[in-house]
Every structure is written in C-alpha cells, then in structure tokens.
N, C-alpha and C. Protein backbone atom coordinates (compact mmCIF):
# COMPACT_ATOMS: atom_id res chain seq x y z
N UNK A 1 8.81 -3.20 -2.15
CA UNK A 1 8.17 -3.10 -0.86
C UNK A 1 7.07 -4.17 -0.80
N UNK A 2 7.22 -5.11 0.07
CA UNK A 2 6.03 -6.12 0.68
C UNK A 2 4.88 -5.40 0.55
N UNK A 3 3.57 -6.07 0.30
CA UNK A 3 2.15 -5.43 0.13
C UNK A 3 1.74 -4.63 2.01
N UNK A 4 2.22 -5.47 2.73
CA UNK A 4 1.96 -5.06 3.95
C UNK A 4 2.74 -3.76 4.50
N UNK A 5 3.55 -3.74 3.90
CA UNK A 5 4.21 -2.33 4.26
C UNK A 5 3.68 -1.15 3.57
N UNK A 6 3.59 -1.36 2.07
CA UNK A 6 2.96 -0.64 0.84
C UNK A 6 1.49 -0.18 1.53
N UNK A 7 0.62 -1.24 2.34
CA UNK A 7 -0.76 -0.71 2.89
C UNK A 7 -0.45 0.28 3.78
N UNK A 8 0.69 -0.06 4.72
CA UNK A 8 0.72 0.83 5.41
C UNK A 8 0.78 2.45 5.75
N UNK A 9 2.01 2.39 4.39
CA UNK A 9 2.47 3.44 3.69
C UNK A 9 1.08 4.58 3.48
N UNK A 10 0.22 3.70 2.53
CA UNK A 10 -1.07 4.40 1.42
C UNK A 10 -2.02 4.74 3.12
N UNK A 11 -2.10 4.03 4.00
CA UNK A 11 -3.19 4.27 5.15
C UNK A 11 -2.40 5.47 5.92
N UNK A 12 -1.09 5.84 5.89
CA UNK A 12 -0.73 7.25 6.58
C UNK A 12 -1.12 8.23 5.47
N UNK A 13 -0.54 8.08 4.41
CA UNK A 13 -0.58 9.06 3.32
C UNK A 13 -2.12 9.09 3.06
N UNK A 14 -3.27 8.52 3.78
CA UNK A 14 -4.62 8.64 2.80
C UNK A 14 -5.03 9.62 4.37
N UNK A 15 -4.46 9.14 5.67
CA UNK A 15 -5.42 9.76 6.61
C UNK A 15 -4.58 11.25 7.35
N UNK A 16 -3.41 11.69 6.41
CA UNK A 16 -3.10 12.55 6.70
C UNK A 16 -2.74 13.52 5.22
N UNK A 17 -4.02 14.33 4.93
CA UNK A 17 -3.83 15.00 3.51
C UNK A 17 -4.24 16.36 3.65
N UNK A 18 -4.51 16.76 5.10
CA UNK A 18 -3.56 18.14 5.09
C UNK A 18 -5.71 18.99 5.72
N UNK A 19 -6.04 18.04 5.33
CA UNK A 19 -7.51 18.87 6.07
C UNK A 19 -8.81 17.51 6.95
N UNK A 20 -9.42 17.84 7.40
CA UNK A 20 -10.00 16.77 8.02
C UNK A 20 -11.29 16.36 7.36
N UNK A 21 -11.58 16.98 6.49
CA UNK A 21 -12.34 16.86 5.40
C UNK A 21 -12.15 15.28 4.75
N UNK A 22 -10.71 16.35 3.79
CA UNK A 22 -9.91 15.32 3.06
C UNK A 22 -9.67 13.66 3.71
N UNK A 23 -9.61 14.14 4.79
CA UNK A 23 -8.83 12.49 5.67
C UNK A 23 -9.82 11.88 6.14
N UNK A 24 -11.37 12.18 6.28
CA UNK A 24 -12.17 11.33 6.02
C UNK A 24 -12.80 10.54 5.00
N UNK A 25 -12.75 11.59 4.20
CA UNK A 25 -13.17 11.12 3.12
C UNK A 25 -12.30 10.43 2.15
N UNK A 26 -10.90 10.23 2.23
CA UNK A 26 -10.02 9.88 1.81
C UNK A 26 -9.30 8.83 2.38
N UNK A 27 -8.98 8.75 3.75
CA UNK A 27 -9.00 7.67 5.07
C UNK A 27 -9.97 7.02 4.97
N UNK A 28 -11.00 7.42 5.07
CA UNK A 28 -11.99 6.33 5.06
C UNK A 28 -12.30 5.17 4.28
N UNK A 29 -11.98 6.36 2.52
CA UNK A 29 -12.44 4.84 1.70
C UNK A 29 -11.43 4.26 1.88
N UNK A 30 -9.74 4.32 2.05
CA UNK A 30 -9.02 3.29 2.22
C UNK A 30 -9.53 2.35 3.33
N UNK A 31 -10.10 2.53 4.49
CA UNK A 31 -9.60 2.07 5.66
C UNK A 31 -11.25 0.96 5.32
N UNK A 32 -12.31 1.57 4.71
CA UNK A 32 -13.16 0.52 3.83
C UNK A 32 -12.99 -0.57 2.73
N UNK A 33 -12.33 0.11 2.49
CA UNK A 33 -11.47 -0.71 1.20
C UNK A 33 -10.41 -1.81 0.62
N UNK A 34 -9.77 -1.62 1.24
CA UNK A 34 -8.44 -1.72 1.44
C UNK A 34 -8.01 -3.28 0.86
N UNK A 35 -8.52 -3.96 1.95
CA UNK A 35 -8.86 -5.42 2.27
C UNK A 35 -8.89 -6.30 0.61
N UNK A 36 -9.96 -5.61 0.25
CA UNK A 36 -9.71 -6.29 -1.32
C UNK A 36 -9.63 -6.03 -2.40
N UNK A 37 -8.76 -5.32 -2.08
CA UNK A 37 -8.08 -4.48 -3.25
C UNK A 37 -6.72 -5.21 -3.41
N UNK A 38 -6.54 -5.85 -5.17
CA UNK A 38 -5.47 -6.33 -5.70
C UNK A 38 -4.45 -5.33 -6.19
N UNK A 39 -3.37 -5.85 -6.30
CA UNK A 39 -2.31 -4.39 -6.68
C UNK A 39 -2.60 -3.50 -7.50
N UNK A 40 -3.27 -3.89 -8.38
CA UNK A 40 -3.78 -3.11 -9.90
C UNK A 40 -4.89 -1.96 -8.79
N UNK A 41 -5.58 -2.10 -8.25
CA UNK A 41 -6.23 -1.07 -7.35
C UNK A 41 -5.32 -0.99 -6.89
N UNK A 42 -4.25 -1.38 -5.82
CA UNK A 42 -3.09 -0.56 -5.21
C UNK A 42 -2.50 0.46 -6.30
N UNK A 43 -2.10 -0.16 -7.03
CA UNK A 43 -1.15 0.79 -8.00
C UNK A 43 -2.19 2.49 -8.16
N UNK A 44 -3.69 2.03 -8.48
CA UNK A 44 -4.32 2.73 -8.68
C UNK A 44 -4.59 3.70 -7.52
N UNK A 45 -4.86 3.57 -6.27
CA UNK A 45 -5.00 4.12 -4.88
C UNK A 45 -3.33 5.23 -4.96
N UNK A 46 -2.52 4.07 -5.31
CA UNK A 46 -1.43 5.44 -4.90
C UNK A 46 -0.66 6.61 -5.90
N UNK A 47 -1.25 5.91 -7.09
CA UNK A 47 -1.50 7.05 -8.02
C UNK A 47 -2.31 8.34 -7.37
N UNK A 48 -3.71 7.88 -7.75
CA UNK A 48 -4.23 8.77 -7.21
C UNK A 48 -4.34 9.53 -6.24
N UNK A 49 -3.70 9.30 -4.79
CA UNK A 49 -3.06 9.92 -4.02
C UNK A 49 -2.25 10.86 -4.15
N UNK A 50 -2.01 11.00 -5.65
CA UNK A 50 -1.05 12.48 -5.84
C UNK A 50 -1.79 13.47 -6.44
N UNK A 51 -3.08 13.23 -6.52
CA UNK A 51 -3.50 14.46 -6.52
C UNK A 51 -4.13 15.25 -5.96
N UNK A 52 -4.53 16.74 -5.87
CA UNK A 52 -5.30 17.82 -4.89
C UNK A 52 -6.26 17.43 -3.98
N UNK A 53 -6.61 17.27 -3.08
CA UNK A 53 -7.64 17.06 -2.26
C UNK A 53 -8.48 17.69 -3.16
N UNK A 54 -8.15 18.69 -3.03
CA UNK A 54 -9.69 19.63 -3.45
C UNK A 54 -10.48 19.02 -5.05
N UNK A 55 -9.33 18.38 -5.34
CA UNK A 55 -10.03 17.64 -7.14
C UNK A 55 -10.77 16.39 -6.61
N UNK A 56 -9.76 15.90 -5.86
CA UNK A 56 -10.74 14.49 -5.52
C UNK A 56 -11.96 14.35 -4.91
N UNK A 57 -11.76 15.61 -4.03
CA UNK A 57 -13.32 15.55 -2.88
C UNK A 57 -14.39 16.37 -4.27
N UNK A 58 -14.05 17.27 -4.99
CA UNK A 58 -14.78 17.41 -6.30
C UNK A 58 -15.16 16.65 -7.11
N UNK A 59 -14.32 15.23 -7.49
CA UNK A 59 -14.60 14.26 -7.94
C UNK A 59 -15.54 13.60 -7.37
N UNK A 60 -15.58 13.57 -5.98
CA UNK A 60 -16.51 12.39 -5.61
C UNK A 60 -17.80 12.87 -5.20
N UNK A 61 -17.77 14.15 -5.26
CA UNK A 61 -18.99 14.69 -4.76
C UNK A 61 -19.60 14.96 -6.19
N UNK A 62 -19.12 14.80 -7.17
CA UNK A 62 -19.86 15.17 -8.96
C UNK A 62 -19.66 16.19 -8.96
N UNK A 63 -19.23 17.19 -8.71
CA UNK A 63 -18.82 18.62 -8.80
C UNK A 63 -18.20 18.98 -10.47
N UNK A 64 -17.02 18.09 -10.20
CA UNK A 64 -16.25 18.24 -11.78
C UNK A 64 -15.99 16.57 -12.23
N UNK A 65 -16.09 16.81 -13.35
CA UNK A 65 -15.90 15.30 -13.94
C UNK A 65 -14.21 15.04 -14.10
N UNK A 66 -14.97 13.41 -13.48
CA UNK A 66 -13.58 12.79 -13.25
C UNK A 66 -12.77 12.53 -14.49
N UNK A 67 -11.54 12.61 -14.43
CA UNK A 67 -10.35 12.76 -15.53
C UNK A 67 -10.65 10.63 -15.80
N UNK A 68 -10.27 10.50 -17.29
CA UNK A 68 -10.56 9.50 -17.65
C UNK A 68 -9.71 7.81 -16.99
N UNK A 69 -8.21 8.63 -16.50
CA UNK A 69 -7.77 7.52 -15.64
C UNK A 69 -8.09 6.99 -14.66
N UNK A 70 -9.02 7.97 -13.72
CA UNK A 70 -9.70 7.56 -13.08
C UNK A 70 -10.85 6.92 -12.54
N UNK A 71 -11.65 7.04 -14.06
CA UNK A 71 -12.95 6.82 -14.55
C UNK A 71 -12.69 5.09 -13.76
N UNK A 72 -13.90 4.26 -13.71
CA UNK A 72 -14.15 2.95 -13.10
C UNK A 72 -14.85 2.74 -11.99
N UNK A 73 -14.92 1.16 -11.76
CA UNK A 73 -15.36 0.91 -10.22
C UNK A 73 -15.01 1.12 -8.87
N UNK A 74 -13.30 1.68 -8.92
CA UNK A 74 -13.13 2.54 -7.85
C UNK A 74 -13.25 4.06 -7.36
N UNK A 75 -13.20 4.54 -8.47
CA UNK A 75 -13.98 5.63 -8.39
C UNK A 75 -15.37 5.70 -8.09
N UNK A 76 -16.06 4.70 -8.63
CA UNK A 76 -17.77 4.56 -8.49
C UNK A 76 -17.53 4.46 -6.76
N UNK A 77 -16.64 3.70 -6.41
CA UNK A 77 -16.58 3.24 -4.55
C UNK A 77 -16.87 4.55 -3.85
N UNK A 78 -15.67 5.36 -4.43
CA UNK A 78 -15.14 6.64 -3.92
C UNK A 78 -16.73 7.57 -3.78
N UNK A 79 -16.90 7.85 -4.66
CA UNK A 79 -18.30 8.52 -5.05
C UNK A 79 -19.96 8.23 -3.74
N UNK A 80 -19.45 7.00 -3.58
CA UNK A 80 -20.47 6.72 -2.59
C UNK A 80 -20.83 7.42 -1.39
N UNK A 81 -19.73 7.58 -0.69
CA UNK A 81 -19.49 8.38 0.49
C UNK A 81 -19.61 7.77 1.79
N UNK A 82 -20.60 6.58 1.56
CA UNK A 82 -21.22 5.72 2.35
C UNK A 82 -20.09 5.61 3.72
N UNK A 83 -18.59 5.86 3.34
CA UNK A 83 -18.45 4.86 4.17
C UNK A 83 -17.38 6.27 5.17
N UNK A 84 -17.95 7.49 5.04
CA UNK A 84 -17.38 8.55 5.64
C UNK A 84 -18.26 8.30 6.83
N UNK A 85 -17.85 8.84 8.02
CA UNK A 85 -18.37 8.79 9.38
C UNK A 85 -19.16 10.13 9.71
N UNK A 86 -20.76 10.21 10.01
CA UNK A 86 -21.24 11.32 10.12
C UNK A 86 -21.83 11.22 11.55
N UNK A 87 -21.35 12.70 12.13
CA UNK A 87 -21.83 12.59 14.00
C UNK A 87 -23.03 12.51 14.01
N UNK A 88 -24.15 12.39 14.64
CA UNK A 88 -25.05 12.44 15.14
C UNK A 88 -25.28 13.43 16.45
C-alpha cells in the first residue's frame, strides 16, 4: 500500500475508536503528527493502534506505565496532550 493510502487508512482507524474521548485524543495526535512521521513511526502508529483505548489513554495520561515497545519519543508526543482540542 502507497504511504498515502496507508495515512489514510491510520487517520480513519485513529478518529474512529469507538468513544470520543479516545478519537480525540487519538485523532488528534495523528492528525498533529502525521506529516513527519517516517515509516518506522508509521509502522509504529499502526501497531499501536491495536491496542485498548482504555490502555493508551492510561498510557498517556501516566496512569499505568507504558509497556517497553512503546517506550520513546512518540510516546513522549502522545503524553503531551497538547494537541487535544479543549472547548472553552
């Protein structure tokens, strides 16, 4: 699959994960991200996409410590939050 299709793919599967929670915070960092991220982060994004919402939004909030494959600078991204959308 072409990288442009493959983005496409990871941007449905990141902004539809079943709660609206999840799909911001999960949508978002893709839709922040995305851009320069080399396959080795792709590969990594759609890995991680298979697992629980509820682990990941635990992950990024420090709740439970992150499993060691995940450990790195995209995870550090994830963790930020910065780039979730909050109403006013």
């Amino acid at each position: 699959m072409d990288r442009e299709n493959r983005l496409k793919r990871l941007r449905f599967r990141a902004w539809h994960r079943g709660t609206k929670e999840a799909d911001l915070m999960i949508g978002g960092f893709f839709d922040a991200h995305h851009l320069a991220w080399d396959d080795v982060e792709i590969d990594w994004f759609e890995t991680f996409l298979e697992e629980q919402d509820v682990d990941i939004m635990a992950w990024a909030m420090g709740v439970q410590p992150v499993p060691r494959k995940y450990q790195g600078p995209m995870m550090d991204s994830l963790k930020t939050l910065t780039y979730v959308p909050i109403a006013k």
